[in-house]
Protein backbone atom coordinates (compact mmCIF):
# COMPACT_ATOMS: atom_id res chain seq x y z
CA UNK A 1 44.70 -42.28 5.06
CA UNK A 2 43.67 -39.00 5.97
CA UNK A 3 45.17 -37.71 9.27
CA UNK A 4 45.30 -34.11 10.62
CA UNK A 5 46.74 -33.42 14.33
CA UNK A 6 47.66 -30.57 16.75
CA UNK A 7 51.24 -30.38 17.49
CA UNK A 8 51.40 -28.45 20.45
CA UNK A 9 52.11 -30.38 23.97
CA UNK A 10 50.15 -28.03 26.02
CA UNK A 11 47.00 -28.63 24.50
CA UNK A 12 44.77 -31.90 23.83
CA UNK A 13 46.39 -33.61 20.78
CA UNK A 14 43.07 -34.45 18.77
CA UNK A 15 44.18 -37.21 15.36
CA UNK A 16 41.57 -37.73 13.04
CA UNK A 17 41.64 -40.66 10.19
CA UNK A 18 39.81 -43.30 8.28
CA UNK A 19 41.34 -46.44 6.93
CA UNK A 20 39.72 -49.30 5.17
CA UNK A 21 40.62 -52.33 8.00
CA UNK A 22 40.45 -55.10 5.18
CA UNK A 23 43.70 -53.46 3.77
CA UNK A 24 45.24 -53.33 7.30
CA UNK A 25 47.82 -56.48 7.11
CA UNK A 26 46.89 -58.96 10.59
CA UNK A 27 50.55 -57.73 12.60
CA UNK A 28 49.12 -54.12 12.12
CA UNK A 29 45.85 -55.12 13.41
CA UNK A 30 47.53 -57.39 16.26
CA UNK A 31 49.35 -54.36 17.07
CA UNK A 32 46.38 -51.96 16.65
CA UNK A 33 44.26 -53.97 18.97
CA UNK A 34 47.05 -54.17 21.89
CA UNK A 35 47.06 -50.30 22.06
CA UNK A 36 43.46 -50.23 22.55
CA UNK A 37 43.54 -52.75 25.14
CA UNK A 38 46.65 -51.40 26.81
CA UNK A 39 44.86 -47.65 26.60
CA UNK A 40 41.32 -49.26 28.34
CA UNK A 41 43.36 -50.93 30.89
CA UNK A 42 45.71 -47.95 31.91
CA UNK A 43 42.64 -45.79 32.14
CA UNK A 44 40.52 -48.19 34.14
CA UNK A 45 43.76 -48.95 36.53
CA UNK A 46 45.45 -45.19 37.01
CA UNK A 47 42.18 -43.40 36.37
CA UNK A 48 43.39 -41.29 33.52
CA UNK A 49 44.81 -41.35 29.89
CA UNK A 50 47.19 -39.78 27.81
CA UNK A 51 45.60 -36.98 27.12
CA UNK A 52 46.33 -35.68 31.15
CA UNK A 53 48.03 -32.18 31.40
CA UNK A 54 48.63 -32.52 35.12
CA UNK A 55 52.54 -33.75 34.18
CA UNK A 56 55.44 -31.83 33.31
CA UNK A 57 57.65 -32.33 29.72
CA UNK A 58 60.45 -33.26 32.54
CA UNK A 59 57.89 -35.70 34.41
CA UNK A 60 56.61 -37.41 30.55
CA UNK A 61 60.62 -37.90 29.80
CA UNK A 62 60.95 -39.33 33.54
CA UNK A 63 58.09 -41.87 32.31
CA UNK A 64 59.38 -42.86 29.51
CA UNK A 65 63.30 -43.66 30.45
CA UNK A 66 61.24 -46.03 33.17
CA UNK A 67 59.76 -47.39 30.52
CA UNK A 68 62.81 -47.92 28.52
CA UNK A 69 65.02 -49.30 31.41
CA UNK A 70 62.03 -51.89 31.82
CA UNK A 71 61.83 -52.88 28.39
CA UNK A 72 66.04 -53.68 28.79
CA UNK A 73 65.61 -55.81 31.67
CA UNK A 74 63.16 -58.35 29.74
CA UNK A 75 65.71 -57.42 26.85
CA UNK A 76 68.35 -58.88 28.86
CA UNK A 77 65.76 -61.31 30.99
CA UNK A 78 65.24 -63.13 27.39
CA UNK A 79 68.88 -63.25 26.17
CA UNK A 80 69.96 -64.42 28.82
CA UNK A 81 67.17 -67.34 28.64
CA UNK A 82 68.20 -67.92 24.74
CA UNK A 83 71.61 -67.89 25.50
CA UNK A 84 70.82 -70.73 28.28
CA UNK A 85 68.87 -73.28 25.57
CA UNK A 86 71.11 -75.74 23.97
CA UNK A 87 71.87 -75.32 19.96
């Protein structure tokens, strides 16, 4: 895989690379296909991508803890429902 990138968060992060898909495993490609989707969709819904520079480093980190505290509640949310099935 040959990959090359700009590491500098003020500026358009740009990742080239070519990989052979029949070598790509089907979780990978599972996975692979969700980002896609989950890119189109936040683009078509919020009007804009990743690639914005209209938000802070502060207001990315801001995102991303909401993210995270989200991702503990359905944590929790499934335990919860595992813990509730009888063994």
């Amino acid at each position: 895989m040959d990959t090359s990138s700009s590491t500098d968060l003020g500026k358009t992060k740009s990742t080239h690379f070519s990989v052979d898909l029949k070598d790509i495993d089907s979780i990978v490609m599972n996975v692979l296909t969700k980002f896609v989707q989950r890119s189109q969709f936040g683009k078509q819904k919020y009007g804009t991508d990743l690639d914005r520079t209209d938000l802070s480093i502060l207001d990315w980190i801001q995102h991303a803890q909401e993210e995270h505290m989200d991702a503990i509640l359905y944590l929790e949310k499934l335990k919860q429902t595992v813990s509730n099935i009888p063994k």
